[in-house]
PDB file of N, CA and C in Angstrom:
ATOM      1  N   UNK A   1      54.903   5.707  -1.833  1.00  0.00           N
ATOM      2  CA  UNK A   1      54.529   7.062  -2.186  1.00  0.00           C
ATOM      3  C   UNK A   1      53.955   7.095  -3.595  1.00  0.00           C
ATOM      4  N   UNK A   2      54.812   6.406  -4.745  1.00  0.00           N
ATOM      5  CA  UNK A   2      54.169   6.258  -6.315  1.00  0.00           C
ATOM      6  C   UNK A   2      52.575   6.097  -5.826  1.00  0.00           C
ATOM      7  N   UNK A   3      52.711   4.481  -5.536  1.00  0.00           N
ATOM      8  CA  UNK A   3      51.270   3.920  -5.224  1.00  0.00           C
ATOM      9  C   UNK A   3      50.062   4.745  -4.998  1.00  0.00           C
ATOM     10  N   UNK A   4      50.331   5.624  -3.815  1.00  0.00           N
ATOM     11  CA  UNK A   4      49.240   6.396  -2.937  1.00  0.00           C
ATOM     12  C   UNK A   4      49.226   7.537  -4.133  1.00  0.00           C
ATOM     13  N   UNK A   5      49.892   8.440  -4.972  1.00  0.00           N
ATOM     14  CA  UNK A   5      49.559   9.039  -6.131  1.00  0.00           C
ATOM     15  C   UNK A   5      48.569   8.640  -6.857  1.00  0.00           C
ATOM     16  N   UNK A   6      49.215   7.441  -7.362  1.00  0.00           N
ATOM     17  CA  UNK A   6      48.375   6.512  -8.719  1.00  0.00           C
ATOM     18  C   UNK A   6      47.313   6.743  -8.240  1.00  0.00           C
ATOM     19  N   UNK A   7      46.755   6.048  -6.993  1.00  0.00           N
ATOM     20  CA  UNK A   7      45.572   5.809  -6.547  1.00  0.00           C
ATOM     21  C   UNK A   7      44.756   7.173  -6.111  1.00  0.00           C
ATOM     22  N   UNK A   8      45.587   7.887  -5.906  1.00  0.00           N
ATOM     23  CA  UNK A   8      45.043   9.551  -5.699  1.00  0.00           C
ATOM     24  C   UNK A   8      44.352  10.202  -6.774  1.00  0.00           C
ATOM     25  N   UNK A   9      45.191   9.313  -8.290  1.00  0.00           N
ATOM     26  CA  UNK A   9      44.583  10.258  -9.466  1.00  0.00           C
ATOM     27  C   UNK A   9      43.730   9.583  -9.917  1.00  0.00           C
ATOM     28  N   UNK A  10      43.759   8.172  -9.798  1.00  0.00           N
ATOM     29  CA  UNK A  10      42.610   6.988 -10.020  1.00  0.00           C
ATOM     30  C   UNK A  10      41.252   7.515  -9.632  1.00  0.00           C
ATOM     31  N   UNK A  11      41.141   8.129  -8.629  1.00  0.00           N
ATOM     32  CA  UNK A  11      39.972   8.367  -7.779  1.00  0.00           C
ATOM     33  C   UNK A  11      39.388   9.625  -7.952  1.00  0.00           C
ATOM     34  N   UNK A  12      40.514  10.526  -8.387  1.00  0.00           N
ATOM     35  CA  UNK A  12      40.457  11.735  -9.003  1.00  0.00           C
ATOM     36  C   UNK A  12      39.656  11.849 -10.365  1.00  0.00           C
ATOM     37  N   UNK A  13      40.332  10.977 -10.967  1.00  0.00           N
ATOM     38  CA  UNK A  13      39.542  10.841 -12.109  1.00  0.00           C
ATOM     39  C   UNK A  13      38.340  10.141 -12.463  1.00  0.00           C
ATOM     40  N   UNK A  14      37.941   9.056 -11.533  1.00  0.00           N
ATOM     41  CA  UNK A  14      36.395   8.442 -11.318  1.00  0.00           C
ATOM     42  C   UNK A  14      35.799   9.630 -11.021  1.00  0.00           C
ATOM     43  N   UNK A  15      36.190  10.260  -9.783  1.00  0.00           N
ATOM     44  CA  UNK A  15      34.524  11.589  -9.741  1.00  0.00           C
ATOM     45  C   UNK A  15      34.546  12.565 -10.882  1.00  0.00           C
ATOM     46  N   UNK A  16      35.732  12.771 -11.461  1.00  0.00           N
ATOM     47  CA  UNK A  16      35.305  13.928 -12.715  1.00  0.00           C
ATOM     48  C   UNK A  16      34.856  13.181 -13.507  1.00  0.00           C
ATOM     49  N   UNK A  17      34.715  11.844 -14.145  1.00  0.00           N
ATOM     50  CA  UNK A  17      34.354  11.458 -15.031  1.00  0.00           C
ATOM     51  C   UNK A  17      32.812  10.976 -14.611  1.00  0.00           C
ATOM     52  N   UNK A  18      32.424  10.812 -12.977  1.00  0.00           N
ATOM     53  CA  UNK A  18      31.073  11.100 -12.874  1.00  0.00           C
ATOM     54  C   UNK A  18      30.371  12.220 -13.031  1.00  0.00           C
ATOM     55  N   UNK A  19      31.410  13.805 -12.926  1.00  0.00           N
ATOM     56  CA  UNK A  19      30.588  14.423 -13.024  1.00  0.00           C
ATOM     57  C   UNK A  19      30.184  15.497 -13.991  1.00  0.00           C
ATOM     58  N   UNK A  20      30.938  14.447 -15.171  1.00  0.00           N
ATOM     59  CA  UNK A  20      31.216  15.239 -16.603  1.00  0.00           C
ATOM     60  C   UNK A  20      30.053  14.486 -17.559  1.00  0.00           C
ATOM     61  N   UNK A  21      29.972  12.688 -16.850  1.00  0.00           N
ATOM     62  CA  UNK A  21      29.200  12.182 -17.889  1.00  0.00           C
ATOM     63  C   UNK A  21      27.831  12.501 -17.022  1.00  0.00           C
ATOM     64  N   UNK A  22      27.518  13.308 -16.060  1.00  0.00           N
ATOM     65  CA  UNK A  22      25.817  13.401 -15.493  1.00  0.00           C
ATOM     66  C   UNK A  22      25.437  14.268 -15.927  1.00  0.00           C
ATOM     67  N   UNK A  23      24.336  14.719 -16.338  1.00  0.00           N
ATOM     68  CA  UNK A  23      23.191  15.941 -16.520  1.00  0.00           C
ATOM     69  C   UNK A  23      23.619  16.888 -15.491  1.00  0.00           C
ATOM     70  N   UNK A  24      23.463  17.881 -15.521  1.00  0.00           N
ATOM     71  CA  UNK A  24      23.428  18.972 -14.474  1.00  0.00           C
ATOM     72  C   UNK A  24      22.006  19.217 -14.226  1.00  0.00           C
ATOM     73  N   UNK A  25      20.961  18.984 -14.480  1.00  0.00           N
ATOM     74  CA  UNK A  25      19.619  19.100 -14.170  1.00  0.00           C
ATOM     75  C   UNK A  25      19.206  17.649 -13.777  1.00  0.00           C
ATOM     76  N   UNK A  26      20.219  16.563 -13.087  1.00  0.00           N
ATOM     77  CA  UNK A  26      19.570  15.338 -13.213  1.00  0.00           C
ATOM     78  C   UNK A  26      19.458  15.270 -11.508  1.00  0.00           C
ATOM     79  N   UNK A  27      18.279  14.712 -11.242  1.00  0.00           N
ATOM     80  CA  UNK A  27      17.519  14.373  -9.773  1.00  0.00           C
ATOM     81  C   UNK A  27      18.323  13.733  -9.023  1.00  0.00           C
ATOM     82  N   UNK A  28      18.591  14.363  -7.140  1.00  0.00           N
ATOM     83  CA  UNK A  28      19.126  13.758  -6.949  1.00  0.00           C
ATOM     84  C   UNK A  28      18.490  12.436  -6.344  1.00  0.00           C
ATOM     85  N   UNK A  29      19.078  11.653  -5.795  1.00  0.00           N
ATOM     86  CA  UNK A  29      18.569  10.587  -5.010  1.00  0.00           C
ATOM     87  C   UNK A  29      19.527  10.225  -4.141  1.00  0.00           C
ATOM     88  N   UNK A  30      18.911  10.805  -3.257  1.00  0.00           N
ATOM     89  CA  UNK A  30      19.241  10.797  -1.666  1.00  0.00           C
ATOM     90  C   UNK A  30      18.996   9.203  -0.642  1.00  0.00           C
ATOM     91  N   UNK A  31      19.836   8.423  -0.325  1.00  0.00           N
ATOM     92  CA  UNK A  31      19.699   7.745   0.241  1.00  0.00           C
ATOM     93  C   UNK A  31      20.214   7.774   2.217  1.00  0.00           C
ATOM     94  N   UNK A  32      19.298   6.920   3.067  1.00  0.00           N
ATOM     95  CA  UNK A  32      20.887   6.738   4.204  1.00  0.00           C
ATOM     96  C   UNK A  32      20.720   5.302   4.010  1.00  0.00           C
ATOM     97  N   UNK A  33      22.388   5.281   4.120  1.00  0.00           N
ATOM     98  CA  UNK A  33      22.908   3.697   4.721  1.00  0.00           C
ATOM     99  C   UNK A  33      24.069   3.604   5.419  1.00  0.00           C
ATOM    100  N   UNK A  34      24.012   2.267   5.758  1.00  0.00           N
ATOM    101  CA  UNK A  34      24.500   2.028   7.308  1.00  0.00           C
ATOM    102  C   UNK A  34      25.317   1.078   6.735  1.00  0.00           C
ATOM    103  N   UNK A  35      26.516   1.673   7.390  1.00  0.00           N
ATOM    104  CA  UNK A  35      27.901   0.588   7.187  1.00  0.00           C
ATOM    105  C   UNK A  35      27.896  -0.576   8.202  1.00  0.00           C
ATOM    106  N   UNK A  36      28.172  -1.341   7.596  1.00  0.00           N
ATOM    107  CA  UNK A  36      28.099  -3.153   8.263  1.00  0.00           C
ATOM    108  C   UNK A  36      28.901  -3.186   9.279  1.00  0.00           C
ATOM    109  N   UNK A  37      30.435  -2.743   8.880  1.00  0.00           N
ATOM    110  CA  UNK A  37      31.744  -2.990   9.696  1.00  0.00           C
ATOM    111  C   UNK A  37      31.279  -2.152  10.951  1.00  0.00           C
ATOM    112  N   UNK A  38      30.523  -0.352  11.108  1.00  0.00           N
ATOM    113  CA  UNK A  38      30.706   0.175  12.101  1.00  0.00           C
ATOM    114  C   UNK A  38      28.950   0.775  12.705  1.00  0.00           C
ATOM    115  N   UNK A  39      28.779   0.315  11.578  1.00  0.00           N
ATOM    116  CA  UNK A  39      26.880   0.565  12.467  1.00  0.00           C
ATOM    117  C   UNK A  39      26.440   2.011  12.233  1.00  0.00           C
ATOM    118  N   UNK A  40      27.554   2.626  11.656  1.00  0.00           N
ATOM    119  CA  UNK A  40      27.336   4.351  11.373  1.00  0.00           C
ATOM    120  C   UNK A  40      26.488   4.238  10.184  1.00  0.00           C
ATOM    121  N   UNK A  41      25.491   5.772  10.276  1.00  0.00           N
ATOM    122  CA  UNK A  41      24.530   5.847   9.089  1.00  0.00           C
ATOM    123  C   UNK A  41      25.856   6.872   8.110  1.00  0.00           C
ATOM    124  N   UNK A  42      25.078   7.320   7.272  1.00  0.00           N
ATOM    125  CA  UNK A  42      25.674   8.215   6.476  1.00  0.00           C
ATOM    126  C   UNK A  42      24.606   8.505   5.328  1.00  0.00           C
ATOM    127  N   UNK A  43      24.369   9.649   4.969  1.00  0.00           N
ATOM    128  CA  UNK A  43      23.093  10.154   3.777  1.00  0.00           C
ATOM    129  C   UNK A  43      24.155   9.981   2.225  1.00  0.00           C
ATOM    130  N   UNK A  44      23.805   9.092   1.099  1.00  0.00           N
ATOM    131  CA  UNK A  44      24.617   9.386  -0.194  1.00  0.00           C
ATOM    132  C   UNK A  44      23.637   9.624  -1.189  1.00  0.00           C
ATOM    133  N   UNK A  45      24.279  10.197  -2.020  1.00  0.00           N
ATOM    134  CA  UNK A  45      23.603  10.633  -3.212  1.00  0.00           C
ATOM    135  C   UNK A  45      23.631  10.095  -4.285  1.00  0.00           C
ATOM    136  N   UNK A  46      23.126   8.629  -4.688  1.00  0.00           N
ATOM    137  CA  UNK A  46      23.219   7.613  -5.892  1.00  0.00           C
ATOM    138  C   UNK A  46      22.765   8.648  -7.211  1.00  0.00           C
ATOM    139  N   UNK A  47      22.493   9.485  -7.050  1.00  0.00           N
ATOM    140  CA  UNK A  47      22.533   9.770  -8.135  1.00  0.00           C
ATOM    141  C   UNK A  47      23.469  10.747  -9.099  1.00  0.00           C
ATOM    142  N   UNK A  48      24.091  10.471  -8.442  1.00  0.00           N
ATOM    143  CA  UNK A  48      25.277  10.804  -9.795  1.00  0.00           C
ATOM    144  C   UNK A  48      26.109   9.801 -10.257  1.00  0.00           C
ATOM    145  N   UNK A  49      25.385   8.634 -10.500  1.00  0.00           N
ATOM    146  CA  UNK A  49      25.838   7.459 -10.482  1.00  0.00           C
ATOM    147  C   UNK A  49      27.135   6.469  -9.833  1.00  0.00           C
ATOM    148  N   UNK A  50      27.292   6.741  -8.829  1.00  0.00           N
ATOM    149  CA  UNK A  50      28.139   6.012  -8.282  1.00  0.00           C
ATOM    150  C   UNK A  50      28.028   5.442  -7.030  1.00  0.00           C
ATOM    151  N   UNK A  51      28.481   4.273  -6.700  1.00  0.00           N
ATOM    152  CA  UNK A  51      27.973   3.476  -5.480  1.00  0.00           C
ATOM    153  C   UNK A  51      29.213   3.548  -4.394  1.00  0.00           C
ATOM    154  N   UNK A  52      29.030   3.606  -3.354  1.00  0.00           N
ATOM    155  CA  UNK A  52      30.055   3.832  -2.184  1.00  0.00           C
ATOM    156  C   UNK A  52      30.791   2.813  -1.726  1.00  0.00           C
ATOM    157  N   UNK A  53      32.407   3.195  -1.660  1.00  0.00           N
ATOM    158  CA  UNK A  53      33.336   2.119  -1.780  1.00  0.00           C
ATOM    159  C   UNK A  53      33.660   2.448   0.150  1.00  0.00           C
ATOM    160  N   UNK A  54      33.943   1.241   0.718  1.00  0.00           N
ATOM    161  CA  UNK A  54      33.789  -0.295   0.348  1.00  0.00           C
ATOM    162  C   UNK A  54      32.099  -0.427  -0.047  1.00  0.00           C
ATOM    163  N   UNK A  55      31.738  -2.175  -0.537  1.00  0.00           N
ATOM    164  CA  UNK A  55      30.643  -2.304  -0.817  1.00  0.00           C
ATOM    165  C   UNK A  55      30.035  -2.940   0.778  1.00  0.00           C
ATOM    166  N   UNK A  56      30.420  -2.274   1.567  1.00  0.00           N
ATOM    167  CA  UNK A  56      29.767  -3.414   3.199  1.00  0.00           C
ATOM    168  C   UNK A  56      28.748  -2.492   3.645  1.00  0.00           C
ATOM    169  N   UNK A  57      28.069  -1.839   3.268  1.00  0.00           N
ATOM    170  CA  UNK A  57      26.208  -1.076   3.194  1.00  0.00           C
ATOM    171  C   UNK A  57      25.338  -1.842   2.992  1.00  0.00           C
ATOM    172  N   UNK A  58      24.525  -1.279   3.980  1.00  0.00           N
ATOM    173  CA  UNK A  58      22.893  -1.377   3.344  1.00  0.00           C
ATOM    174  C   UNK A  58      22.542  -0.328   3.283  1.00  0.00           C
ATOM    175  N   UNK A  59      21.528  -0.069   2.409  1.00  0.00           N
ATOM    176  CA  UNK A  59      20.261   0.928   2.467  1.00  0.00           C
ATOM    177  C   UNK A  59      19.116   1.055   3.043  1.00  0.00           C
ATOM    178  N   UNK A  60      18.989   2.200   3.694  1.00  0.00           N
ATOM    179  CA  UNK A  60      17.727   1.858   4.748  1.00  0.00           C
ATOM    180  C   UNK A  60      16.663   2.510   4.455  1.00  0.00           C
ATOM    181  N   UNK A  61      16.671   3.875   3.360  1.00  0.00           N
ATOM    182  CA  UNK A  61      15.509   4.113   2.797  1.00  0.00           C
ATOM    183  C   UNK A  61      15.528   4.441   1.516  1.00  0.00           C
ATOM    184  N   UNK A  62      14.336   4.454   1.220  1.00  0.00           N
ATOM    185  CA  UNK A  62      13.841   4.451  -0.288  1.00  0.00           C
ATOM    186  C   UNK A  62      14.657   5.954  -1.162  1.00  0.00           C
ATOM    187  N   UNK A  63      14.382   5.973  -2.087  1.00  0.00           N
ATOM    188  CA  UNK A  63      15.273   7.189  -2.711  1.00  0.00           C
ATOM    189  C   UNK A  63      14.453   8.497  -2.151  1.00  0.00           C
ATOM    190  N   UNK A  64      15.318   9.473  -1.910  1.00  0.00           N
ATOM    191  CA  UNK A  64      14.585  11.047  -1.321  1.00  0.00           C
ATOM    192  C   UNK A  64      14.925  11.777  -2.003  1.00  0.00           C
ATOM    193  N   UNK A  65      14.044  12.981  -2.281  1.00  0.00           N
ATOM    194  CA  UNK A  65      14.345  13.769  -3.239  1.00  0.00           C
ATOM    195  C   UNK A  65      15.110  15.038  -3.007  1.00  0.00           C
ATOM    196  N   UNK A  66      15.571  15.775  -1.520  1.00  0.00           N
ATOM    197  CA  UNK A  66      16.398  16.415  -0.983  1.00  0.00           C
ATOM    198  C   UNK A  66      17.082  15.543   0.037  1.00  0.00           C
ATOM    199  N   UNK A  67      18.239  16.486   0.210  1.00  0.00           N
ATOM    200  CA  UNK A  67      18.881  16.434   1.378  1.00  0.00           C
ATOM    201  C   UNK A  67      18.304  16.495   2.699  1.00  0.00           C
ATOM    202  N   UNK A  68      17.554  17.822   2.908  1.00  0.00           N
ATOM    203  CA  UNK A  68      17.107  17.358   4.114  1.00  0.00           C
ATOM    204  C   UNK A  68      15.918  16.419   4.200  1.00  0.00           C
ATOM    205  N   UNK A  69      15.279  16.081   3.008  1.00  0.00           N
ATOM    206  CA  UNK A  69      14.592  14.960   3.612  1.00  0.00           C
ATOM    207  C   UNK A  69      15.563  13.956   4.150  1.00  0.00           C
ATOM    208  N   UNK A  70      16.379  13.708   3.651  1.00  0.00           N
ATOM    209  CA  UNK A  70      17.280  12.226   4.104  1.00  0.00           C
ATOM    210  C   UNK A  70      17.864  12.552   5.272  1.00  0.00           C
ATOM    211  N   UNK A  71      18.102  13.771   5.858  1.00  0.00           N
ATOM    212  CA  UNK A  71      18.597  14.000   7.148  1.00  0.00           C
ATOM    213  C   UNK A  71      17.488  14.302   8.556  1.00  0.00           C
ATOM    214  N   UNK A  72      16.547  14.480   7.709  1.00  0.00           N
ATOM    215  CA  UNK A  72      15.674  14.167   8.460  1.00  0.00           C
ATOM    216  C   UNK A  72      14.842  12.318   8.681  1.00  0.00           C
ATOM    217  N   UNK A  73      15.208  11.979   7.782  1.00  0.00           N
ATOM    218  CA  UNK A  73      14.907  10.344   7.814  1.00  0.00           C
ATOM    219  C   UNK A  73      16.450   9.563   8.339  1.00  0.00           C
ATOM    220  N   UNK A  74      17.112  10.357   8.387  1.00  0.00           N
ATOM    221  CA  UNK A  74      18.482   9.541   9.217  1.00  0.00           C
ATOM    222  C   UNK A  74      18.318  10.285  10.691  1.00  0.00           C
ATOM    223  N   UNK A  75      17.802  11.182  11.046  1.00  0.00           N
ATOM    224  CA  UNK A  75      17.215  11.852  12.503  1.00  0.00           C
ATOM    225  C   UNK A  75      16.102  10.376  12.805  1.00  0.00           C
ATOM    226  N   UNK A  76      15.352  10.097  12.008  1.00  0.00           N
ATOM    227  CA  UNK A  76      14.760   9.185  12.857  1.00  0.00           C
ATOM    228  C   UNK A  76      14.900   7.775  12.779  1.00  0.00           C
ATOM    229  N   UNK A  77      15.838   7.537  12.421  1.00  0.00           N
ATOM    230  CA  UNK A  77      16.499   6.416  12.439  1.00  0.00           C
ATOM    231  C   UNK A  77      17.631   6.355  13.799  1.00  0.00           C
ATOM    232  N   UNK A  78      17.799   6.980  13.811  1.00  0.00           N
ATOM    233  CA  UNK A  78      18.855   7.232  14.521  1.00  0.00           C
ATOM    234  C   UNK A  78      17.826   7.344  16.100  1.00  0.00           C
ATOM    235  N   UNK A  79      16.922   8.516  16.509  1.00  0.00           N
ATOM    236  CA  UNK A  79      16.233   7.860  17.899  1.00  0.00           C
ATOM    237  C   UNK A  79      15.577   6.426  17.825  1.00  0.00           C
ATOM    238  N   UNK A  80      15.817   6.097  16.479  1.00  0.00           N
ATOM    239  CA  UNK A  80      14.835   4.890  16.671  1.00  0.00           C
ATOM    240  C   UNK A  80      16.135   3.026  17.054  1.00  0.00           C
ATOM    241  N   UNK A  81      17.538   4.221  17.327  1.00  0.00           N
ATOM    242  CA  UNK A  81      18.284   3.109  17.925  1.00  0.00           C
ATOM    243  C   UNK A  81      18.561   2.154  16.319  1.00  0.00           C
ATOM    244  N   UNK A  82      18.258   2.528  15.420  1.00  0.00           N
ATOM    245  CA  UNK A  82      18.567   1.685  13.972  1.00  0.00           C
ATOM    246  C   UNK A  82      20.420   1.853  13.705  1.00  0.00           C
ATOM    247  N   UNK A  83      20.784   3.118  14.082  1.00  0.00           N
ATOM    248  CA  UNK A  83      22.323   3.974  13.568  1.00  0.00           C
ATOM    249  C   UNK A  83      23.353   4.398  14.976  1.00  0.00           C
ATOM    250  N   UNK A  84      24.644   4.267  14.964  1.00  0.00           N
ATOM    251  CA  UNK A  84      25.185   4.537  16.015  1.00  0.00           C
ATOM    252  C   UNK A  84      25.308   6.074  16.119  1.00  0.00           C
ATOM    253  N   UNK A  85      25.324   6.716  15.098  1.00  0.00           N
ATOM    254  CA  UNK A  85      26.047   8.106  14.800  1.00  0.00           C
ATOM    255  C   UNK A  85      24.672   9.005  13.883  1.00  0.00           C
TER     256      UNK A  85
END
């Protein structure tokens, strides 16, 4: 129970401290990538500097400048049989 705390506030405190040290006017960058272990896509937002834990991703497209562009570029990834989900 300690453990799962620690690690609760550990993690707690990585995203506030991403989102205290970013610009509030800073671009996002929209990526999708596809987890290794399960073949699922997922759209992230590298730009608020932080990279997605575990590290077993790839990236499948270039940086986007909205959201729905990237959900629309994970729509065609996805008929195109690239993503399970």
């Amino acid at each position: 129970m300690r453990r799962s705390l620690i690690l609760c506030a550990g993690i707690a405190g990585l995203f506030s401290a991403g989102f205290l040290t970013s610009p509030a006017n800073a671009a996002s960058d929209f990526r999708v990538i596809k987890w290794s272990l399960t073949g699922v896509c997922q759209i992230y937002d590298f730009g608020w500097g932080g990279k997605p834990i575990p590290w077993d991703y790839r990236v499948l497209t270039r940086p986007l400048p909205t959201f729905g562009a990237a959900l629309r570029a994970k729509d065609s990834l996805a008929r195109r049989g690239m993503c399970t989900l």
